[in-house]
C-alpha atoms as a PDB file:
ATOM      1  CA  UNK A   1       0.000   0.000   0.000  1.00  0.00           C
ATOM      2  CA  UNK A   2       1.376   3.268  -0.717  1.00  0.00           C
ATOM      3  CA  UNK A   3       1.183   5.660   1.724  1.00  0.00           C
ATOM      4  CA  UNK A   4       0.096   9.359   1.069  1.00  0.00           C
ATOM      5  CA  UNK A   5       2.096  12.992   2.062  1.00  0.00           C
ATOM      6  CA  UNK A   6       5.275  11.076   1.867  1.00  0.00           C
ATOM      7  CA  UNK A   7       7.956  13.581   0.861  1.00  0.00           C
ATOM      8  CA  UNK A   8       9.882  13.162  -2.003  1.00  0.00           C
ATOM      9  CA  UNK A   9      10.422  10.108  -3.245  1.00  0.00           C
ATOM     10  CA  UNK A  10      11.600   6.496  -2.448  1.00  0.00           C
ATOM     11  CA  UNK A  11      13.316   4.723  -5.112  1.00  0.00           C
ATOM     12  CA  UNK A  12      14.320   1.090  -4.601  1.00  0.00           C
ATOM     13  CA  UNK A  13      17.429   0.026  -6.314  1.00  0.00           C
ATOM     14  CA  UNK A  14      18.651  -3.738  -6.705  1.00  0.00           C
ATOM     15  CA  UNK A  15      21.090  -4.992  -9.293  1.00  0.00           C
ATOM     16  CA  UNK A  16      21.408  -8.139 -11.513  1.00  0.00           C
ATOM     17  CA  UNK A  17      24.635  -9.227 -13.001  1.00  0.00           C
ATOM     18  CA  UNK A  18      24.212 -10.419 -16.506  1.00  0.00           C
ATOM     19  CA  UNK A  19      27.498 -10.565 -17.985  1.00  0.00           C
ATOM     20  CA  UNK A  20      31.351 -11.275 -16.954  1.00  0.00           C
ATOM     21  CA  UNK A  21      34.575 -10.190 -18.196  1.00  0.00           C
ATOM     22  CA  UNK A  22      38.089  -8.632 -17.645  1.00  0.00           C
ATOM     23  CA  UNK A  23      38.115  -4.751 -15.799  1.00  0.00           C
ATOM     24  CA  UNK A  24      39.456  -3.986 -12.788  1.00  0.00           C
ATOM     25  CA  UNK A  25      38.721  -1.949  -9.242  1.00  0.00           C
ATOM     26  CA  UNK A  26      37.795   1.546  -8.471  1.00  0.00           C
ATOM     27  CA  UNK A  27      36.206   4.116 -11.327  1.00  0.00           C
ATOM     28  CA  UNK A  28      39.412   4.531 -13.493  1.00  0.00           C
ATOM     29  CA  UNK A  29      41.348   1.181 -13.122  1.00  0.00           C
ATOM     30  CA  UNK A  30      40.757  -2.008 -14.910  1.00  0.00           C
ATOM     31  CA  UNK A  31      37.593  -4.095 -13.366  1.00  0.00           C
ATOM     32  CA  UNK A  32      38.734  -7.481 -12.643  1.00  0.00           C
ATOM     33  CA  UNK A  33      35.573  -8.996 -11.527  1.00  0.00           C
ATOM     34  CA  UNK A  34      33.584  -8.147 -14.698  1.00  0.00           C
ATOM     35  CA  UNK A  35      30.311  -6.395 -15.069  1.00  0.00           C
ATOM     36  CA  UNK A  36      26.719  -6.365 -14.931  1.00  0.00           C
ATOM     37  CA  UNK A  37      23.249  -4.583 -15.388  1.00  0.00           C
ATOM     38  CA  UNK A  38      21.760  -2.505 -13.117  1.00  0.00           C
ATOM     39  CA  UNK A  39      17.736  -3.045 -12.437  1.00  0.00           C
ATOM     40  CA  UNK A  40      15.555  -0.062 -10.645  1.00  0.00           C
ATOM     41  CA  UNK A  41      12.779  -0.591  -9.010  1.00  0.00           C
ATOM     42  CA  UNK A  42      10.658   2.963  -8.775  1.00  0.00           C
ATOM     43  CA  UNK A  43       7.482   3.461  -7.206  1.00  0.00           C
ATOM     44  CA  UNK A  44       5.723   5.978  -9.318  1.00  0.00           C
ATOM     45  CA  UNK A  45       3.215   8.395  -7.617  1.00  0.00           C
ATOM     46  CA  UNK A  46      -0.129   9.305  -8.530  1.00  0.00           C
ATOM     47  CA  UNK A  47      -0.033  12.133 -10.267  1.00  0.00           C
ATOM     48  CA  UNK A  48      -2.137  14.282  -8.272  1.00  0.00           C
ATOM     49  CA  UNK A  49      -0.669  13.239  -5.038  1.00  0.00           C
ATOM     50  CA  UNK A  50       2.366  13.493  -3.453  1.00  0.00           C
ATOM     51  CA  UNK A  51       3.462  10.255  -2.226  1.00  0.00           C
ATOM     52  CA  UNK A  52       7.127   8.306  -2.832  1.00  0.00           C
ATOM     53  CA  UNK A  53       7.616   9.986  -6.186  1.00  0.00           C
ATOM     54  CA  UNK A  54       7.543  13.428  -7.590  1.00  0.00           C
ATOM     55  CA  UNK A  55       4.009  13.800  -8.371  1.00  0.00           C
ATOM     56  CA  UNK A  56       4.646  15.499 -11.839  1.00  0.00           C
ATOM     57  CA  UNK A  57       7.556  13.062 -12.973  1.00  0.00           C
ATOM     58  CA  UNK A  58       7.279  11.205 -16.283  1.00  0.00           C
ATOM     59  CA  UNK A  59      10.263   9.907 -16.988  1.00  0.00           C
ATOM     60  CA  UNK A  60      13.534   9.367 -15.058  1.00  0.00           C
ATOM     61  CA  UNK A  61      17.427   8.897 -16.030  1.00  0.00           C
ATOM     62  CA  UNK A  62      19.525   6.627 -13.988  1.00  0.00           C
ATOM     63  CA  UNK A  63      23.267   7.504 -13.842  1.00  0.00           C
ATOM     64  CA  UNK A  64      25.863   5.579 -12.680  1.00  0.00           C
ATOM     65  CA  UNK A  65      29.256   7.890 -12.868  1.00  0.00           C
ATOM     66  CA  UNK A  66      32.550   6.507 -13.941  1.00  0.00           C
ATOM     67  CA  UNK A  67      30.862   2.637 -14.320  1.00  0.00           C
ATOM     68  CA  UNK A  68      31.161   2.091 -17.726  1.00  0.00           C
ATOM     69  CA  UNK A  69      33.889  -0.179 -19.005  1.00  0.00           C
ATOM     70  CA  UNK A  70      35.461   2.348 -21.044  1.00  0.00           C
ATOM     71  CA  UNK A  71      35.841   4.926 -18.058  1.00  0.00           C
ATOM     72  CA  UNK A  72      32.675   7.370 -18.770  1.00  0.00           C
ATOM     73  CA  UNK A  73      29.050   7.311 -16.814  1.00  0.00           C
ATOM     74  CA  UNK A  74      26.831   4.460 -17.924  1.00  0.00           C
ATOM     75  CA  UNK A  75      22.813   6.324 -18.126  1.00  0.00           C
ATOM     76  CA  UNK A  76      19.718   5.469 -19.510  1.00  0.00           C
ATOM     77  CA  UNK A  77      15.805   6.779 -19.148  1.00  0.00           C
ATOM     78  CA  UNK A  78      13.210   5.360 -18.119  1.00  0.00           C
ATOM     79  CA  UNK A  79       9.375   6.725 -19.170  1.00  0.00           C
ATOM     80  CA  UNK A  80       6.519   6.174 -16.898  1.00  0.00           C
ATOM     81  CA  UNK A  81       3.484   4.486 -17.942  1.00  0.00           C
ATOM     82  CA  UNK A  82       0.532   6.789 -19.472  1.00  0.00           C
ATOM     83  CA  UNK A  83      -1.822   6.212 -16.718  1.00  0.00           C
ATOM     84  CA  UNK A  84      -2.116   8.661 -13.666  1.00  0.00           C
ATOM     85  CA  UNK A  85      -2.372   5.901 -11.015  1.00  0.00           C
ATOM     86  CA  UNK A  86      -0.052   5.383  -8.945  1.00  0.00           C
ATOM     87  CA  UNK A  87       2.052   2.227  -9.252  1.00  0.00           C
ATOM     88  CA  UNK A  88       5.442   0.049  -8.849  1.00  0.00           C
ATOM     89  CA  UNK A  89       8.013  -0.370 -12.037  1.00  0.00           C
ATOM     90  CA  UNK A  90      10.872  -2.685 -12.037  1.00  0.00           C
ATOM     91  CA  UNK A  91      13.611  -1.690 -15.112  1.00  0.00           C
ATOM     92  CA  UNK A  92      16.821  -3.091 -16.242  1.00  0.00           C
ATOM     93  CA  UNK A  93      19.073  -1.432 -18.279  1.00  0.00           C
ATOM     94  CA  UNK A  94      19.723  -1.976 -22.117  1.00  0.00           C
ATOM     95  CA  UNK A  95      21.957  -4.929 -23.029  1.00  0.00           C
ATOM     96  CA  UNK A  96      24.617  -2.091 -24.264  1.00  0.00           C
ATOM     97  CA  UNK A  97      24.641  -0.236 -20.797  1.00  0.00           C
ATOM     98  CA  UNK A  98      27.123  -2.567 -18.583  1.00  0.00           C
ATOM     99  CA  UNK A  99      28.779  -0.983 -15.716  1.00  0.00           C
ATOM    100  CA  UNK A 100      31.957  -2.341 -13.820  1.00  0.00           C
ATOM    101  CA  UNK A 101      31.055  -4.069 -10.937  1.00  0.00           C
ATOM    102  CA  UNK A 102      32.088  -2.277  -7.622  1.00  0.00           C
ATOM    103  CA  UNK A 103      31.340   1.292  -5.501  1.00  0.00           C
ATOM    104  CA  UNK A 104      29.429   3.829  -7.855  1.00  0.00           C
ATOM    105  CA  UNK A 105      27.665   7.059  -6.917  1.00  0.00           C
ATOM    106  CA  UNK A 106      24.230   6.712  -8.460  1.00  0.00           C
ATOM    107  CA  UNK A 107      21.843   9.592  -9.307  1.00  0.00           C
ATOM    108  CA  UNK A 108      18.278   9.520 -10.276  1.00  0.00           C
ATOM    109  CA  UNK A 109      17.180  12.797 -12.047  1.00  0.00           C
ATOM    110  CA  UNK A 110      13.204  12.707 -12.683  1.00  0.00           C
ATOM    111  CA  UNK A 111      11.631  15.002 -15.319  1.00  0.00           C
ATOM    112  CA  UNK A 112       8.601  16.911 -15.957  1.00  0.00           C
ATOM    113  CA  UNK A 113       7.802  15.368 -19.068  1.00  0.00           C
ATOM    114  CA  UNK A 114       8.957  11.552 -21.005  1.00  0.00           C
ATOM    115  CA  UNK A 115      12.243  11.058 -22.264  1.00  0.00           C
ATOM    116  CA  UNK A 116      14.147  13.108 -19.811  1.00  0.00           C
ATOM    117  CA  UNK A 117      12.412  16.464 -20.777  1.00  0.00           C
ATOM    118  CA  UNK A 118      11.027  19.058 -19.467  1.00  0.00           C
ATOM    119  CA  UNK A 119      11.622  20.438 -15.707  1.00  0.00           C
ATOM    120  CA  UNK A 120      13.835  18.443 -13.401  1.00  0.00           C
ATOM    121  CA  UNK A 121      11.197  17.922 -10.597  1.00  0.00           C
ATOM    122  CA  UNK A 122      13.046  15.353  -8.219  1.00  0.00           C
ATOM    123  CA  UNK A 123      16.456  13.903  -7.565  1.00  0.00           C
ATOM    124  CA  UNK A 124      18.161  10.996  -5.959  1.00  0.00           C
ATOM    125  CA  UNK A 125      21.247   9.957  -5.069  1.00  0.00           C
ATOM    126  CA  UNK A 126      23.887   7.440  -3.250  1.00  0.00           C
ATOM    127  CA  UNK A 127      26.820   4.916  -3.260  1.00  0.00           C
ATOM    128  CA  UNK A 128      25.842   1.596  -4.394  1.00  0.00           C
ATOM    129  CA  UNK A 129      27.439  -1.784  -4.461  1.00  0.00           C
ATOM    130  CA  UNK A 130      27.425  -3.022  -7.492  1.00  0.00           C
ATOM    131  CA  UNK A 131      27.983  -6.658  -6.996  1.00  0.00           C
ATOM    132  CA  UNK A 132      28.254  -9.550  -9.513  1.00  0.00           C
ATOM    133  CA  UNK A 133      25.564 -11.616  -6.872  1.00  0.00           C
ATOM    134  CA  UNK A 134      23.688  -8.603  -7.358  1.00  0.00           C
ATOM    135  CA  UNK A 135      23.738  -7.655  -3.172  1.00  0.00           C
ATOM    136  CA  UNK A 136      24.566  -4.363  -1.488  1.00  0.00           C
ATOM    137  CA  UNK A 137      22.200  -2.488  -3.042  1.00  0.00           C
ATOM    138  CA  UNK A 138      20.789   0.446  -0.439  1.00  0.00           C
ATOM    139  CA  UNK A 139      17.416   2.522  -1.218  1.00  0.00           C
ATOM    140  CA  UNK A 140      17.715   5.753  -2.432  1.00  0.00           C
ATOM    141  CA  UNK A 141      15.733   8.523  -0.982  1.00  0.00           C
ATOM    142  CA  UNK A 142      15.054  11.496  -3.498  1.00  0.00           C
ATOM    143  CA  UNK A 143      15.256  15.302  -2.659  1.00  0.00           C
ATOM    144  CA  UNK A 144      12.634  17.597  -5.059  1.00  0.00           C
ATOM    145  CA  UNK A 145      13.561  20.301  -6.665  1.00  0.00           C
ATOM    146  CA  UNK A 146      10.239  22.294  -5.865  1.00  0.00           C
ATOM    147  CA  UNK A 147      10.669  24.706  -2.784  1.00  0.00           C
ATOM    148  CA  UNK A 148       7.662  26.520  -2.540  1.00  0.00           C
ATOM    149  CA  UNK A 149       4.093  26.971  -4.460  1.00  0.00           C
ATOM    150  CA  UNK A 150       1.786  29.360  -4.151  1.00  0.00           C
ATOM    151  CA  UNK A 151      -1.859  29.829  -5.445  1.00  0.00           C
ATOM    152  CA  UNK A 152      -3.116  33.058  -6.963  1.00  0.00           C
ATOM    153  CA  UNK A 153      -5.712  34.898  -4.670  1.00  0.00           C
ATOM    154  CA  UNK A 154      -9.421  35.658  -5.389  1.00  0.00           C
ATOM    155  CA  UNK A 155      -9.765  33.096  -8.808  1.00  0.00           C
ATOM    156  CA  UNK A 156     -13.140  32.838  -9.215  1.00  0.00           C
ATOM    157  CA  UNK A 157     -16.345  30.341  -9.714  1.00  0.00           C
ATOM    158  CA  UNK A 158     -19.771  30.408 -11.019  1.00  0.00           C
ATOM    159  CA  UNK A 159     -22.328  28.994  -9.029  1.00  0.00           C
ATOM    160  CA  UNK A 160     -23.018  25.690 -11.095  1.00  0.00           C
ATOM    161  CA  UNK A 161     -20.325  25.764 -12.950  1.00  0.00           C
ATOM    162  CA  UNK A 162     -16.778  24.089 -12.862  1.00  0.00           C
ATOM    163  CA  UNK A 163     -13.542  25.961 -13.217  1.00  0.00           C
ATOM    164  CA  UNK A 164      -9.552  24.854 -13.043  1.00  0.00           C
ATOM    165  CA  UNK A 165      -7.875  26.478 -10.465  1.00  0.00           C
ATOM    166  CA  UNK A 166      -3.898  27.395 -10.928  1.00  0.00           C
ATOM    167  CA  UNK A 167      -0.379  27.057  -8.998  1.00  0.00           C
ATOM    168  CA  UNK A 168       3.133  28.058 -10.005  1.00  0.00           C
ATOM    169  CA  UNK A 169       5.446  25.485  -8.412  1.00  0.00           C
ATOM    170  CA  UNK A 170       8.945  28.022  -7.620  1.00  0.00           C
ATOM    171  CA  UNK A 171      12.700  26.437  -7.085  1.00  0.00           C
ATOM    172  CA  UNK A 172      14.811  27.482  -4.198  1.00  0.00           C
ATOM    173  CA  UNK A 173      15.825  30.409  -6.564  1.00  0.00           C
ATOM    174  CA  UNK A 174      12.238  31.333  -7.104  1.00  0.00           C
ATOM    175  CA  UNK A 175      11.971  30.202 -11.153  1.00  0.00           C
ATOM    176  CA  UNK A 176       8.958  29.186 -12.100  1.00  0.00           C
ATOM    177  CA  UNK A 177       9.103  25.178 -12.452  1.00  0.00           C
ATOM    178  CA  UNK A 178       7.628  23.731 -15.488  1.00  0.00           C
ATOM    179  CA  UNK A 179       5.856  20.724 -14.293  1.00  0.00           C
ATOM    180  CA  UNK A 180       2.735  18.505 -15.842  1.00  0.00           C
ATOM    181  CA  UNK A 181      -0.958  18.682 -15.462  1.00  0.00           C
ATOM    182  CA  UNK A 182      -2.394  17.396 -12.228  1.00  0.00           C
ATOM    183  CA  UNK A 183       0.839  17.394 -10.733  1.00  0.00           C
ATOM    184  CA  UNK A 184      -0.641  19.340  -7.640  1.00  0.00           C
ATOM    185  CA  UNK A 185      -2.820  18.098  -4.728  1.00  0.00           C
ATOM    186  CA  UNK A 186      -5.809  20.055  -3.582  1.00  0.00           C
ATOM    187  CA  UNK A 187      -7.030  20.959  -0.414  1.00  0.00           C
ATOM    188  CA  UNK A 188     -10.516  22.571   0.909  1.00  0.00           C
ATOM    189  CA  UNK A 189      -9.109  24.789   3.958  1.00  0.00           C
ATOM    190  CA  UNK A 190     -12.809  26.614   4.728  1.00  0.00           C
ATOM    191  CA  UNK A 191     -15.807  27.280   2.925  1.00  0.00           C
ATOM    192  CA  UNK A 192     -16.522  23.496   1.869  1.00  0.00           C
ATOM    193  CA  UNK A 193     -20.445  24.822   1.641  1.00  0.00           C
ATOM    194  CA  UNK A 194     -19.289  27.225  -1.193  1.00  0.00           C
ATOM    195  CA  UNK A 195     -17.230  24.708  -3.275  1.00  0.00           C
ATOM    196  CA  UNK A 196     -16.745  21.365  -4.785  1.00  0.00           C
ATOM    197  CA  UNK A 197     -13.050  20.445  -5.002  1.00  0.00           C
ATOM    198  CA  UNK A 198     -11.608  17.524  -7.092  1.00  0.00           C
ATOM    199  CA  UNK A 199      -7.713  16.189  -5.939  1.00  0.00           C
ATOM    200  CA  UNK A 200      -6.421  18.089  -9.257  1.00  0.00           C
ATOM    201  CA  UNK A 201      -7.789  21.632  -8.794  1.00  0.00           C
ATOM    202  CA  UNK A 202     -11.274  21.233 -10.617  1.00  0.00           C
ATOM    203  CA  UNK A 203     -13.500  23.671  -8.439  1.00  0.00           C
ATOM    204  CA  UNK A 204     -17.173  23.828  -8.541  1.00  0.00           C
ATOM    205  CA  UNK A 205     -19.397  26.334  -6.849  1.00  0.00           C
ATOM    206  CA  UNK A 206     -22.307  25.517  -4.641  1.00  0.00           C
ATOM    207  CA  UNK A 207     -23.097  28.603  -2.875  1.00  0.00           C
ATOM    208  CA  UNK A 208     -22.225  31.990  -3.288  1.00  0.00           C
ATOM    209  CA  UNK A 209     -19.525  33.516  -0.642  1.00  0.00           C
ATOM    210  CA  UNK A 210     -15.918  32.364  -0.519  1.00  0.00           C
ATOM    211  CA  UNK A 211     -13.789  29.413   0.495  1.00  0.00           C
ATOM    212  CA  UNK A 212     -10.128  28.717   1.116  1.00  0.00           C
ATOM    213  CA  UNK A 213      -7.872  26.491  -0.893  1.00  0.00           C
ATOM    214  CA  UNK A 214      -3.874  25.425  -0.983  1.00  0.00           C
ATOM    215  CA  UNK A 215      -1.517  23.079  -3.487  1.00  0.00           C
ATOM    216  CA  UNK A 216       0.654  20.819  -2.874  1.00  0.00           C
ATOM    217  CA  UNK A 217       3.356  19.593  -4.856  1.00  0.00           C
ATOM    218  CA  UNK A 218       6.014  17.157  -3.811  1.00  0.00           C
ATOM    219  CA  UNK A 219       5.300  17.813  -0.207  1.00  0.00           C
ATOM    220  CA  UNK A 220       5.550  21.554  -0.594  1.00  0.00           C
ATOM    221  CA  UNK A 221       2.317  23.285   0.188  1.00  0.00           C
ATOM    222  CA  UNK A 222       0.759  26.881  -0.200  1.00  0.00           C
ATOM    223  CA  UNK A 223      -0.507  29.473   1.648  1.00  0.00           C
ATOM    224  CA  UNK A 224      -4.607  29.016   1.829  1.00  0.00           C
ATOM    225  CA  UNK A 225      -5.746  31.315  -0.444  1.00  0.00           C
ATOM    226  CA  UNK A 226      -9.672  32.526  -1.240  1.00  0.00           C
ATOM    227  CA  UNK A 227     -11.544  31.044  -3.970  1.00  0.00           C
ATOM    228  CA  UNK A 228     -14.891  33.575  -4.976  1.00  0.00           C
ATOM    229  CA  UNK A 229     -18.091  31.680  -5.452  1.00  0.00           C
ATOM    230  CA  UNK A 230     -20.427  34.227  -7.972  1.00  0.00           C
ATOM    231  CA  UNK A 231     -23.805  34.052  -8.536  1.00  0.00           C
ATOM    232  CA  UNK A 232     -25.109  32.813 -11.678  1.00  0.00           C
ATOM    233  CA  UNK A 233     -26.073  35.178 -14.261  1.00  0.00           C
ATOM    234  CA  UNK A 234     -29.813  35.130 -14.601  1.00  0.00           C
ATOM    235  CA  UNK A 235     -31.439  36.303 -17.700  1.00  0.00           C
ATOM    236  CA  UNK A 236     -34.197  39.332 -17.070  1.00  0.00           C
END
């Protein structure tokens, strides 16, 4: 079961060795106990909560720096599946990504959008043991990028009607971060009387008056903000 408002990410890492040759020890001498591919496991969030993933990642690179045989970083991407729900993927990498067996730092960088593009939204990163048994490997927990979001005060909705409401997600710089729809999780704060308020920001008015509302995205949340609830026009 995954659990909800857990920050950042969790990424599980184990490793599989598939092939053996000659190398040597440590990132720039020869690998003597040959080499192998590394599998991620990733637990995916749903995209419109925050949970053990970035909520707005679709797609993730895996780097493993100085592993590869021939003394550079051995990386590859992984896309997340189309649906929104939330759910566990296991990944190996390509037949033409060995890395030496032994210590590695590993990073995870997850992106906005598939294929590694888009806003970086969440990182991750340790020392792993890459052994030929495939033991030693740790999990990895992942640091987002977001820092803060905030919500734009007094956006509006008609009485009967449905409206989206927005967020800007900021870095610790405060640059506006790119990130997908329904990456944000929303909240009723006061005024649930006045509005009708789906996970992903889809408010619909009840009543008229007011109501309070924040975002959250990967674990950073708002400040409440009002939400106006206006009257239906009525033809004379």
């Amino acid at each position: 079961m995954i659990k909800r408002r857990l920050a950042g990410l969790v990424v599980a890492v184990s490793l599989l060795s598939m092939v053996s040759g000659c190398g040597g020890l440590g990132q720039t001498a020869i690998n003597l106990a040959g080499t192998a591919l590394l599998k991620l496991a990733i637990q995916w969030a749903t995209r419109t909560r925050d949970v053990s993933a970035p909520a707005s990642a679709l797609s993730a690179t895996a780097i493993l720096h100085g592993a590869s045989p021939t003394g550079g970083d051995v990386s590859w991407t992984i896309d997340r599946d189309s649906d929104p729900a939330a759910y566990r993927g296991a990944y190996t990498a390509p037949a033409d990504k060995p890395a030496n067996v032994g210590m590695w730092p590993l990073e995870v960088k997850f992106y906005a959008a598939a294929g590694a593009q888009g806003a970086l939204v969440g990182t991750a990163a340790s020392t792993i043991n890459l052994n030929a048994d495939g033991n030693g490997a740790p999990d990895i927990a992942a640091t987002a990028v977001i820092a803060s979001v905030t919500v734009p005060p007094n956006q509006s909705v008609t009485v009967r009607k449905t409206a989206q409401l927005t967020f800007t997600a900021h870095d610790a710089m405060n640059n506006i971060v790119a990130v997908s729809p329904g990456s944000a999780s929303w909240t009723i704060t006061a005024g649930a009387d006045k509005i009708r308020l789906t996970a992903d920001g889809q408010a619909t008015g009840l009543a008229e008056g007011t109501a309070s509302v924040t975002a959250a995205v990967d674990g950073k949340t708002s400040a409440a903000q009002t939400v106006l609830v206006i009257a239906s026009q009525v033809a004379n």
